[in-house]
Protein backbone atom coordinates (compact mmCIF):
# COMPACT_ATOMS: atom_id res chain seq x y z
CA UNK A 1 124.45 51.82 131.61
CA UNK A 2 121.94 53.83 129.63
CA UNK A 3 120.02 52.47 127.47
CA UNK A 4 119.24 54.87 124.41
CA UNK A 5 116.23 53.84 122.42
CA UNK A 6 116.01 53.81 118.67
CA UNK A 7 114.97 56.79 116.65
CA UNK A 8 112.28 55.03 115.27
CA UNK A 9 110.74 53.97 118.56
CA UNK A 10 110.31 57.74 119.78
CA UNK A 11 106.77 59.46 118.55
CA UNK A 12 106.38 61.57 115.34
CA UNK A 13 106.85 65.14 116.41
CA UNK A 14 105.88 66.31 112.95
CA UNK A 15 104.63 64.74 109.65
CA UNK A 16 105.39 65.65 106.28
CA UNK A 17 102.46 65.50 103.47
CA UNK A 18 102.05 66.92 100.33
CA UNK A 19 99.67 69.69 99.84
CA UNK A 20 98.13 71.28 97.14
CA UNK A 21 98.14 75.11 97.47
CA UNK A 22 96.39 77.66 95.78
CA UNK A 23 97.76 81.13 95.48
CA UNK A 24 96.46 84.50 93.81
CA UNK A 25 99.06 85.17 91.20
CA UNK A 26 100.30 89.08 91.00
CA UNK A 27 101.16 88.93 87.18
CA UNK A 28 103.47 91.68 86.27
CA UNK A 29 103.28 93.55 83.28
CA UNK A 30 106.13 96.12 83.45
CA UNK A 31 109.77 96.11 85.51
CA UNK A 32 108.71 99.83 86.40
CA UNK A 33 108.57 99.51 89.58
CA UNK A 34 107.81 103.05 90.39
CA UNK A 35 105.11 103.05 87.59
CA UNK A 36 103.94 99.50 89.64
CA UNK A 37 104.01 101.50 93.04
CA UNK A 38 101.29 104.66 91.06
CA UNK A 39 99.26 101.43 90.17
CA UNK A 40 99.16 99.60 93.31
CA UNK A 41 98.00 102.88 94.92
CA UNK A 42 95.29 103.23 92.25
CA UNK A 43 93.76 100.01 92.72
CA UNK A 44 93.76 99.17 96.25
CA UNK A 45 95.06 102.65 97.86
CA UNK A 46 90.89 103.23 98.89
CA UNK A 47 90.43 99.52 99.69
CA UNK A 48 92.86 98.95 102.46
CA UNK A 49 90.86 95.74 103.47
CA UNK A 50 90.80 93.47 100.51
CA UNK A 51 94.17 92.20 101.22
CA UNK A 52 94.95 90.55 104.66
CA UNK A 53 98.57 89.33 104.42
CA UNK A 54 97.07 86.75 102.51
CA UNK A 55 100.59 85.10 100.51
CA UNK A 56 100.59 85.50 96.42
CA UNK A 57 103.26 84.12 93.86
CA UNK A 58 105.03 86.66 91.39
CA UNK A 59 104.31 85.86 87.50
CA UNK A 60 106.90 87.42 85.61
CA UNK A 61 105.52 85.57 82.37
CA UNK A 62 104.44 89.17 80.88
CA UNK A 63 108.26 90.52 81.61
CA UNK A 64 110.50 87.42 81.13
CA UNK A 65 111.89 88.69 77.73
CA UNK A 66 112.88 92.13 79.09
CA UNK A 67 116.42 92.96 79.87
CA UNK A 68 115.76 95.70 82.92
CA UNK A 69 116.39 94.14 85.92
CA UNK A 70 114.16 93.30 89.05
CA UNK A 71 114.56 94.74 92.41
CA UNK A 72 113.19 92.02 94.41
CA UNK A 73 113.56 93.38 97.39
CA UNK A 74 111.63 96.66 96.52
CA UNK A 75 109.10 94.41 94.51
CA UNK A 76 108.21 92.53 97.83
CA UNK A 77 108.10 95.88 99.98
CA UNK A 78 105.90 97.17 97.51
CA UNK A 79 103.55 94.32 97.84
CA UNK A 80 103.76 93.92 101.81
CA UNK A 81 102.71 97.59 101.55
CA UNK A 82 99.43 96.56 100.65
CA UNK A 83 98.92 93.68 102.84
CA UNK A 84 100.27 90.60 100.48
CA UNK A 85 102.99 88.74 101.46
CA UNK A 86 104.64 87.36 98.51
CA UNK A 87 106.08 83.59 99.18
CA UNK A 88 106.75 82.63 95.59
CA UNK A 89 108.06 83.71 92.13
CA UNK A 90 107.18 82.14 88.77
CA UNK A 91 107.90 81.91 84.85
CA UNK A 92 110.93 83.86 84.95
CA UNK A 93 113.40 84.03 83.00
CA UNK A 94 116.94 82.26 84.80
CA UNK A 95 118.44 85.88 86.02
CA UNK A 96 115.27 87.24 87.28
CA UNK A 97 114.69 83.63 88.90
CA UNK A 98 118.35 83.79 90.56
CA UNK A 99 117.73 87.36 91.76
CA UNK A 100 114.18 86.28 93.36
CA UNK A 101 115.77 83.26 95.11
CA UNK A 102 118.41 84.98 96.00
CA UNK A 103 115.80 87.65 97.53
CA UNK A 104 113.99 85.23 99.65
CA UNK A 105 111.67 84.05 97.37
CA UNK A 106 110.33 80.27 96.61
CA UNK A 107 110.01 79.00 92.97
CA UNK A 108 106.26 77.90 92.58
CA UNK A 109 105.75 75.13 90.80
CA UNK A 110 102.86 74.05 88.56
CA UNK A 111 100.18 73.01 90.34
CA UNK A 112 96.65 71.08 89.49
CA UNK A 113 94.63 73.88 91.07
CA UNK A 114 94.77 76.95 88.89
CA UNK A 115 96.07 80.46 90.56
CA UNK A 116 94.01 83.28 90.84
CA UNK A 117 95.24 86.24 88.52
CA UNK A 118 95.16 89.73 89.93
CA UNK A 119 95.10 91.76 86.52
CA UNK A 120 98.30 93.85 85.49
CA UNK A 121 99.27 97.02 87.86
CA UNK A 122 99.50 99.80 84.97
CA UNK A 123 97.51 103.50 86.47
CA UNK A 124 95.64 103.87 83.00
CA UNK A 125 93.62 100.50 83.28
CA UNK A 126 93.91 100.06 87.14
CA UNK A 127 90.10 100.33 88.04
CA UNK A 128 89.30 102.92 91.39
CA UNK A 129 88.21 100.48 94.10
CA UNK A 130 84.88 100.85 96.59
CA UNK A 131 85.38 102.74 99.89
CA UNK A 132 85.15 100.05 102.65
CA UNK A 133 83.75 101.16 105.85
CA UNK A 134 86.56 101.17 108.08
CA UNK A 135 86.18 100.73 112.41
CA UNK A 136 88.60 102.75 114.00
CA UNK A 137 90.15 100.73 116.45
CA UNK A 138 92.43 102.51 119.17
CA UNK A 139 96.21 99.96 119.14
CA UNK A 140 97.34 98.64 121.68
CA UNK A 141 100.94 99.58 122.65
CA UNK A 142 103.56 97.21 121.93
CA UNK A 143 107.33 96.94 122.74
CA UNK A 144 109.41 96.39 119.75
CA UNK A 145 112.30 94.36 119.86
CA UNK A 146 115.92 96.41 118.48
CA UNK A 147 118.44 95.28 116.62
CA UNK A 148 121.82 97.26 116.62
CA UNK A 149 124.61 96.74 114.21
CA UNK A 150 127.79 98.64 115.09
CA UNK A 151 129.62 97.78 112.33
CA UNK A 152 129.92 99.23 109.00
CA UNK A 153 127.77 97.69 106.27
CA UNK A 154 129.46 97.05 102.87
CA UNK A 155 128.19 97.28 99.09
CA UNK A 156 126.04 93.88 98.77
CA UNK A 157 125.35 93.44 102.92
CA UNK A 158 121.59 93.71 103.79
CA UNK A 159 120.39 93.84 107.41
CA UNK A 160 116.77 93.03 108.43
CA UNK A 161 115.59 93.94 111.43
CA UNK A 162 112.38 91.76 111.57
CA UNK A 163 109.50 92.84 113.94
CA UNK A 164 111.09 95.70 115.41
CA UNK A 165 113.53 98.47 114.63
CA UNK A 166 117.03 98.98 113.50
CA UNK A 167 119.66 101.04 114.59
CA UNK A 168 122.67 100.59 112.56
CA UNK A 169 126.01 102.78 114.61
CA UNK A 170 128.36 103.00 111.48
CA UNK A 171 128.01 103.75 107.60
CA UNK A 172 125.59 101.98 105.42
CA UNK A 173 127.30 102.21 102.16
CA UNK A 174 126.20 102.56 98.66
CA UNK A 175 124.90 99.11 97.77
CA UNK A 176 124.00 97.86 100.94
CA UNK A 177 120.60 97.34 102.36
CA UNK A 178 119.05 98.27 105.91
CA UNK A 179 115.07 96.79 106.62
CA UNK A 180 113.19 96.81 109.68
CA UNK A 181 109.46 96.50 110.34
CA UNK A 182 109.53 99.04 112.53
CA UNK A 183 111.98 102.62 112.78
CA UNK A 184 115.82 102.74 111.19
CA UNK A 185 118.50 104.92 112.77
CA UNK A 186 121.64 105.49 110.74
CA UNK A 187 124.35 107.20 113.27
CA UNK A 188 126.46 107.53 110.65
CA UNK A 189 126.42 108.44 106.88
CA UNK A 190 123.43 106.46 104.67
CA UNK A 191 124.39 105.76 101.33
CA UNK A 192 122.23 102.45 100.40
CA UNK A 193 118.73 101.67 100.48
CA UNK A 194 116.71 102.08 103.97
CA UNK A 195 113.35 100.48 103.92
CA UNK A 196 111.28 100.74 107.22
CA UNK A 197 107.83 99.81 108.06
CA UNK A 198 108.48 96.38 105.93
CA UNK A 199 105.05 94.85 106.88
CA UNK A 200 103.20 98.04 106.27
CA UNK A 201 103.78 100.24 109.29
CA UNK A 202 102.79 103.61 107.91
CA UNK A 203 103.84 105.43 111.23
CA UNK A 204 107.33 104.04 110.62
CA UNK A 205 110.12 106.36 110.36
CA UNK A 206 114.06 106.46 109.17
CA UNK A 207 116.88 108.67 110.74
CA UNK A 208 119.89 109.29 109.99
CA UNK A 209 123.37 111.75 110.77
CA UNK A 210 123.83 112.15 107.06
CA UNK A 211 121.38 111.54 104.45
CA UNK A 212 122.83 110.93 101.06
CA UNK A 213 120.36 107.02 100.37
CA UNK A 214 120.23 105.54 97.02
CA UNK A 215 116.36 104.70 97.87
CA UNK A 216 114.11 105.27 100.85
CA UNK A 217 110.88 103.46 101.76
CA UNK A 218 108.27 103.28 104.45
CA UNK A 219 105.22 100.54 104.30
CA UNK A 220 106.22 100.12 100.46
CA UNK A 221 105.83 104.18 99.39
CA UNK A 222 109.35 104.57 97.89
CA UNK A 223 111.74 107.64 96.71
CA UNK A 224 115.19 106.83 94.98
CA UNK A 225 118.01 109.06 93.81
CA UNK A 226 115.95 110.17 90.54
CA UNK A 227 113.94 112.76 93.18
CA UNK A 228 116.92 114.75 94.87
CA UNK A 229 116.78 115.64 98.25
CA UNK A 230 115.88 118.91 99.46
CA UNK A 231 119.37 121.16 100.00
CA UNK A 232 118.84 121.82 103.44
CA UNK A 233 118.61 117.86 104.22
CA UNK A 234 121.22 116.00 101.87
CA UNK A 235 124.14 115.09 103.36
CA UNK A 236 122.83 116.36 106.90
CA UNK A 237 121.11 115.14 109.48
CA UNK A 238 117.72 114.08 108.16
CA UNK A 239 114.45 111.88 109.46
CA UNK A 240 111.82 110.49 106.80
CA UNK A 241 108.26 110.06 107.02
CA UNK A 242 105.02 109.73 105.63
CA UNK A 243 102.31 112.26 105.29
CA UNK A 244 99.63 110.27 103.48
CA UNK A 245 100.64 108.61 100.34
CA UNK A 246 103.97 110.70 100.20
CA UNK A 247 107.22 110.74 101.72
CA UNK A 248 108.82 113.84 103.60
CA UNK A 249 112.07 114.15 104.26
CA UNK A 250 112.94 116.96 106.91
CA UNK A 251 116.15 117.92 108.37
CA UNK A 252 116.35 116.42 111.81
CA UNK A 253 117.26 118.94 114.13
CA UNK A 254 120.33 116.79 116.73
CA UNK A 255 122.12 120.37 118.52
């Protein structure tokens, strides 16, 4: 008979200690987040180097007392677009803590070793940053991994498509949620929010059959219902890119 040994006996494949971490704190000082997006630009759009997905917490002490809601998801794209990776989410009030959970986000926690603030994201006081001298390096090519979803996606359904692309074969509908890091392909009608590129892949692109999205976003440059669609692209076959620090959307030619 065989004889199993004790649990205790075996060796420690992992240890748990506490830590002490210290993160820079992105304190926000409007719920704007297009206003947030013209800031971000401002301050580090010339200084693509001074972030290196280095992870931040979220201080929503400044915005606690508003009553606009948070689009955490946007919030994070935004900030993966220039190279932080937001882990954490602070001083909230409950909602906008819910919704940030809820998002993927940690609660940070008061800790002995003080955060770094970055100052408040606002285009009139966001100072221009120093050109960096950049080495062009020629990539490497890479295989992406695909996800496909052939099933409708409902109001409230999100879909990430992490390290590669998506390619969705049925209706995203309005209040559901399609990500990838790399391309999205909508074979059907896209009526939610498409946001490719998620870890700031500006040569990212999103397709679709029918283009009628409640926001689109590549490497955390987004455009939302409030700018309409060009005539000859909504509700037709479209593709979206970007062309610098702006999104094009172009019909997408599929005869």
């Amino acid at each position: 008979m065989a004889v199993v040994s004790p649990a205790s006996s075996a060796p420690a494949a992992f240890e748990l200690k506490s830590a002490t971490l210290s993160l820079v704190a992105v304190v926000l000082k409007t719920t704007d987040l297009a206003l947030l997006s013209q800031a971000l630009d401002a301050r580090f759009g010339d200084a693509p180097g001074l972030f290196d997905q280095d992870p931040v917490a979220i201080d929503l002490s400044q915005v606690r007392d508003t009553t606009e809601p948070i689009d955490f998801v946007v919030l994070v794209h935004l900030l993966r677009g220039h190279k932080m990776l937001p882990v954490a989410v602070k001083a909230g009030n409950d909602k906008q803590m819910q919704d940030a959970l809820a998002a993927g986000l940690s609660e940070a926690h008061h800790s002995a070793a003080p955060a770094l603030p970055v100052r408040s994201f606002t285009p009139e006081d966001a100072p221009t940053a120093a050109k960096q001298p950049v080495e062009a390096v020629e990539p490497l090519p890479t295989v992406r991994p695909t996800l496909v979803v052939d099933k409708p996606l409902r109001s409230g359904q999100r879909v990430y498509a992490k390290g590669g692309d998506l390619v969705v074969l049925a209706v995203v509908s309005h209040g559901a949620e399609v990500i990838a890091d790399g391309n999205i392909h909508v074979y059907g009608p896209l009526r939610g929010r498409a946001l490719a590129g998620a870890m700031g892949d500006t040569g990212a692109r999103i397709f679709a059959t029918c283009m009628e999205p409640q926001l689109l976003s590549i490497a955390g440059i987004y455009r939302t219902t409030e700018t309409e669609l060009p005539a000859n692209v909504l509700g037709k076959p479209g593709q979206v890119r970007l062309a610098g620090e702006k999104l094009v959307v172009v019909p997408l030619n599929i005869d």
